[in-house]
N, C-alpha and C. Protein backbone atom coordinates (compact mmCIF):
# COMPACT_ATOMS: atom_id res chain seq x y z
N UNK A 1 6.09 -6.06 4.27
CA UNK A 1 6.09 -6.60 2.90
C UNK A 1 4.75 -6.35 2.20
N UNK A 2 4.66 -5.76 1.42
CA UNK A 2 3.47 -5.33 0.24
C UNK A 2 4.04 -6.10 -1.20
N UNK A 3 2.52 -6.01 -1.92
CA UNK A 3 2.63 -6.61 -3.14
C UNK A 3 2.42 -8.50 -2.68
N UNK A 4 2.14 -9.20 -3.81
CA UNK A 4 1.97 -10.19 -3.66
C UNK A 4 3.48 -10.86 -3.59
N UNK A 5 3.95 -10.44 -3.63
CA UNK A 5 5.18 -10.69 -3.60
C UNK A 5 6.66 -10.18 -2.72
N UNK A 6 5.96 -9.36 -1.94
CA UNK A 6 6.99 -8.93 -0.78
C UNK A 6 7.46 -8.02 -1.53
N UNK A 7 7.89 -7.45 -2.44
CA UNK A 7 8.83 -6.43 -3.18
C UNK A 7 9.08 -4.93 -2.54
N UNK A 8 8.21 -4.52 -1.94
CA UNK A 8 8.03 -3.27 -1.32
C UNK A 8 7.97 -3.44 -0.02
N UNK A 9 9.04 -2.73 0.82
CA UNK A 9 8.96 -3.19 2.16
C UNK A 9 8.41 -1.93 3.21
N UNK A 10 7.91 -0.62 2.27
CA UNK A 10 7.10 0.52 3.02
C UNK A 10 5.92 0.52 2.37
N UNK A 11 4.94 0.96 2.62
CA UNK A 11 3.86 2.03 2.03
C UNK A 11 4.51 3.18 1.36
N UNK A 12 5.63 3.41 1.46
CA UNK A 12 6.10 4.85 0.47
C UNK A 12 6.29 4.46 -0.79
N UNK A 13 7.22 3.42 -0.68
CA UNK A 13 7.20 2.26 -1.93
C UNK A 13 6.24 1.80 -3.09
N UNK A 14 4.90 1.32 -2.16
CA UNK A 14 4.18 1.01 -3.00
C UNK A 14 3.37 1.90 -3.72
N UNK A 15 3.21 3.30 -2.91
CA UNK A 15 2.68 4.69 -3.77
C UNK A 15 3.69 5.34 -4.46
N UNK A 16 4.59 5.03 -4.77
CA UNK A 16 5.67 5.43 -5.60
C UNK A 16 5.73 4.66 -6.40
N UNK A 17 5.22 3.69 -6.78
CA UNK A 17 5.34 2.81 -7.45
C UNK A 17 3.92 2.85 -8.45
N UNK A 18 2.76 3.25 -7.82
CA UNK A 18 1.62 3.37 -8.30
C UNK A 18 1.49 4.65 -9.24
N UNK A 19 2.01 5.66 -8.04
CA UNK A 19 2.14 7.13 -8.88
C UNK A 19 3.07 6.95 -10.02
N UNK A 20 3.96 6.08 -10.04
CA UNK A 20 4.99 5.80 -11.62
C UNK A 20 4.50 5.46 -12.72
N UNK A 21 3.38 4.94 -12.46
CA UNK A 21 2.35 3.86 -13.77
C UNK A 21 2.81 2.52 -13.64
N UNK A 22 3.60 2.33 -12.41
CA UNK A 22 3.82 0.81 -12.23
C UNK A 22 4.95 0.34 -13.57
N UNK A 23 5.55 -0.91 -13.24
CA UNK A 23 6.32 -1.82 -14.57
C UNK A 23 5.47 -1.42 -15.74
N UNK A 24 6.27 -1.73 -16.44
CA UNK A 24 6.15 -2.00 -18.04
C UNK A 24 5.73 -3.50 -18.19
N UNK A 25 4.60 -4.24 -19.32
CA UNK A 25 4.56 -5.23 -19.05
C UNK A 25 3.43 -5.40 -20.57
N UNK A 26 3.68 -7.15 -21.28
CA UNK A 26 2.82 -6.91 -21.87
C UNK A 26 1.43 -6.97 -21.90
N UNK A 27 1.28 -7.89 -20.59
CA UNK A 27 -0.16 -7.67 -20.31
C UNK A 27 -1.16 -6.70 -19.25
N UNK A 28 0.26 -5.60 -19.11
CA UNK A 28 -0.50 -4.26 -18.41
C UNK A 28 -1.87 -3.56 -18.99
N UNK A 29 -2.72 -3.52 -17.91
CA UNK A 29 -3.95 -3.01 -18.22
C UNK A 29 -3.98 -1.49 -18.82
N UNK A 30 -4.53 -1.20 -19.81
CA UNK A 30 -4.10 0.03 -20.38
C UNK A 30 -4.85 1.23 -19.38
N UNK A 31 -5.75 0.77 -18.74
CA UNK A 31 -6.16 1.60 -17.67
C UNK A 31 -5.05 2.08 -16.74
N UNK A 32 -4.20 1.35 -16.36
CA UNK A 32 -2.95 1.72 -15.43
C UNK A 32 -1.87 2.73 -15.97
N UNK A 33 -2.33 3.89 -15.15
CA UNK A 33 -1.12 5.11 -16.01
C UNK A 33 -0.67 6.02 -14.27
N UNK A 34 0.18 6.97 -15.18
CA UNK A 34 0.60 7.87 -13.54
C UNK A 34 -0.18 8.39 -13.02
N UNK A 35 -0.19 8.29 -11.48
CA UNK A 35 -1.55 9.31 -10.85
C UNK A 35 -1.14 10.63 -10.59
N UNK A 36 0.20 11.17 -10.62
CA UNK A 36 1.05 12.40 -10.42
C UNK A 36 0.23 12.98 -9.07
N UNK A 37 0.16 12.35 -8.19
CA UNK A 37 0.28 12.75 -6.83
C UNK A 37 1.74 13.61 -6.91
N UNK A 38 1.06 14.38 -5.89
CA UNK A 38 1.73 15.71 -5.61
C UNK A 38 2.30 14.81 -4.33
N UNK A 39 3.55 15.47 -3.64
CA UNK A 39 4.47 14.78 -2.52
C UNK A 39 3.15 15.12 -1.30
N UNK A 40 2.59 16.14 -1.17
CA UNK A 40 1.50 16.44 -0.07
C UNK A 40 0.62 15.17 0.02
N UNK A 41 -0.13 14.53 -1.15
CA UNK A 41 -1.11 13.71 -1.20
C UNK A 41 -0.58 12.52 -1.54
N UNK A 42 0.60 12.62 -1.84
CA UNK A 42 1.50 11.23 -0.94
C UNK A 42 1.22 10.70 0.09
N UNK A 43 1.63 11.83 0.81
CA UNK A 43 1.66 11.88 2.04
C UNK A 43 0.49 11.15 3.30
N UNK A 44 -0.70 12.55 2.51
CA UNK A 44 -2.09 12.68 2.71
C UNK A 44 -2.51 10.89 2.94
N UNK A 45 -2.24 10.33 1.46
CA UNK A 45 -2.48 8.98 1.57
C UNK A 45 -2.20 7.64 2.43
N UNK A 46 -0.53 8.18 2.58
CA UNK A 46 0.64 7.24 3.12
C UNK A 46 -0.67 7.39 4.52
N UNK A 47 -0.75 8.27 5.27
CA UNK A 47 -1.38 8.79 6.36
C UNK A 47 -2.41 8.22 6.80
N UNK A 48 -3.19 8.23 5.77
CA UNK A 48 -4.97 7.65 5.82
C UNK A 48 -4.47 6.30 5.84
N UNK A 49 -3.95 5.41 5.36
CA UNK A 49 -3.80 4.30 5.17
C UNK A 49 -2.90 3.64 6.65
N UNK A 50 -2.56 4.53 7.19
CA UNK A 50 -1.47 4.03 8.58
C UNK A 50 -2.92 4.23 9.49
N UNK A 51 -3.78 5.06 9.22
CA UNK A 51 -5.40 4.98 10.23
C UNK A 51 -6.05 3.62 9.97
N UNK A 52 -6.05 2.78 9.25
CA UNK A 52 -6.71 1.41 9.56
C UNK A 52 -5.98 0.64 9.94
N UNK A 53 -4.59 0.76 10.38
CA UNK A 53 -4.04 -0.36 11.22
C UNK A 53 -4.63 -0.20 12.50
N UNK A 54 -5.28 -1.21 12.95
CA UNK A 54 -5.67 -1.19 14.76
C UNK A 54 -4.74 -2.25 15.39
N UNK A 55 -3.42 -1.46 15.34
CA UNK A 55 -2.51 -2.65 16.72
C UNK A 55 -3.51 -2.81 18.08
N UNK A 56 -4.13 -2.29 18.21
CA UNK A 56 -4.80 -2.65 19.98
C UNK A 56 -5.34 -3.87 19.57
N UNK A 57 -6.20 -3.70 18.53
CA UNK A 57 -7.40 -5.06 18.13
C UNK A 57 -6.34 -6.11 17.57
N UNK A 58 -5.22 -6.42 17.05
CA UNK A 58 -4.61 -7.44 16.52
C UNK A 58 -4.16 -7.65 17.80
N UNK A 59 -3.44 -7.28 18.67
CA UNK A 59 -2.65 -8.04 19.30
C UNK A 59 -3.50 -7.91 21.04
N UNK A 60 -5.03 -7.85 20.58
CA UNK A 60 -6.35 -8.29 21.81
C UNK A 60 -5.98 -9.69 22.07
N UNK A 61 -5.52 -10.57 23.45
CA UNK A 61 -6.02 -11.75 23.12
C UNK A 61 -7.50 -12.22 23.36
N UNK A 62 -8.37 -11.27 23.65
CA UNK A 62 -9.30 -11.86 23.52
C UNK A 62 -10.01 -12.23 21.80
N UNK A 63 -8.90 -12.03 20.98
CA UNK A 63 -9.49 -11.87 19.52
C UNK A 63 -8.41 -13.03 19.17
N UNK A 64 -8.05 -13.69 19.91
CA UNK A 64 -6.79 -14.69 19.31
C UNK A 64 -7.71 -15.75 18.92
N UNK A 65 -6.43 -16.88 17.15
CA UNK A 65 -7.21 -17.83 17.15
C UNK A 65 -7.50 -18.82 18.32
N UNK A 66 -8.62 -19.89 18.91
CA UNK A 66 -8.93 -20.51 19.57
C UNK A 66 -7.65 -21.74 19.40
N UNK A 67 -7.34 -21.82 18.33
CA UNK A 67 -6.82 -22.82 17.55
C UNK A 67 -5.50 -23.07 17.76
C-alpha cells in the first residue's frame, strides 16, 4: 500500500501515476506536471527503489521492538 492512503498497491502504480501529472485538483501545486519517463526509466526507477528495501535488517530480531 503506497500513498497516504493505500490507493496504489505497486510501485508501478505510483510512478504511473506521477509520470501522469497526478489527479486534477484545485489545490494542485502548479509545480506538479508529467515527468514523461520513458518505460526504460520506469523501470530504471521502479528498480533503484526495490534496492532500499533491506528484508534481512527488518525481519533481524536482533533489531526487534524491546517492547
Amino acid at each position: 500500500p503506497y500513498m497516504h492512503d493505500g490507493r496504489f498497491k505497486t510501485l508501478e502504480e505510483v510512478i504511473d501515476h506521477y509520470n501522469s501529472g497526478g489527479f486534477p485538483a484545485d489545490n494542485k501545486n502548479p509545480f506538479i506536471r508529467k515527468l514523461q519517463l520513458t518505460p526504460g526509466q520506469k523501470q530504471d526507477l521502479i528498480d533503484f527503489l526495490h534496492t532500499l528495501t533491506d528484508s534481512s535488517f527488518v525481519q533481524n530480531p536482533d533489531f526487534k521492538s524491546p517492547f
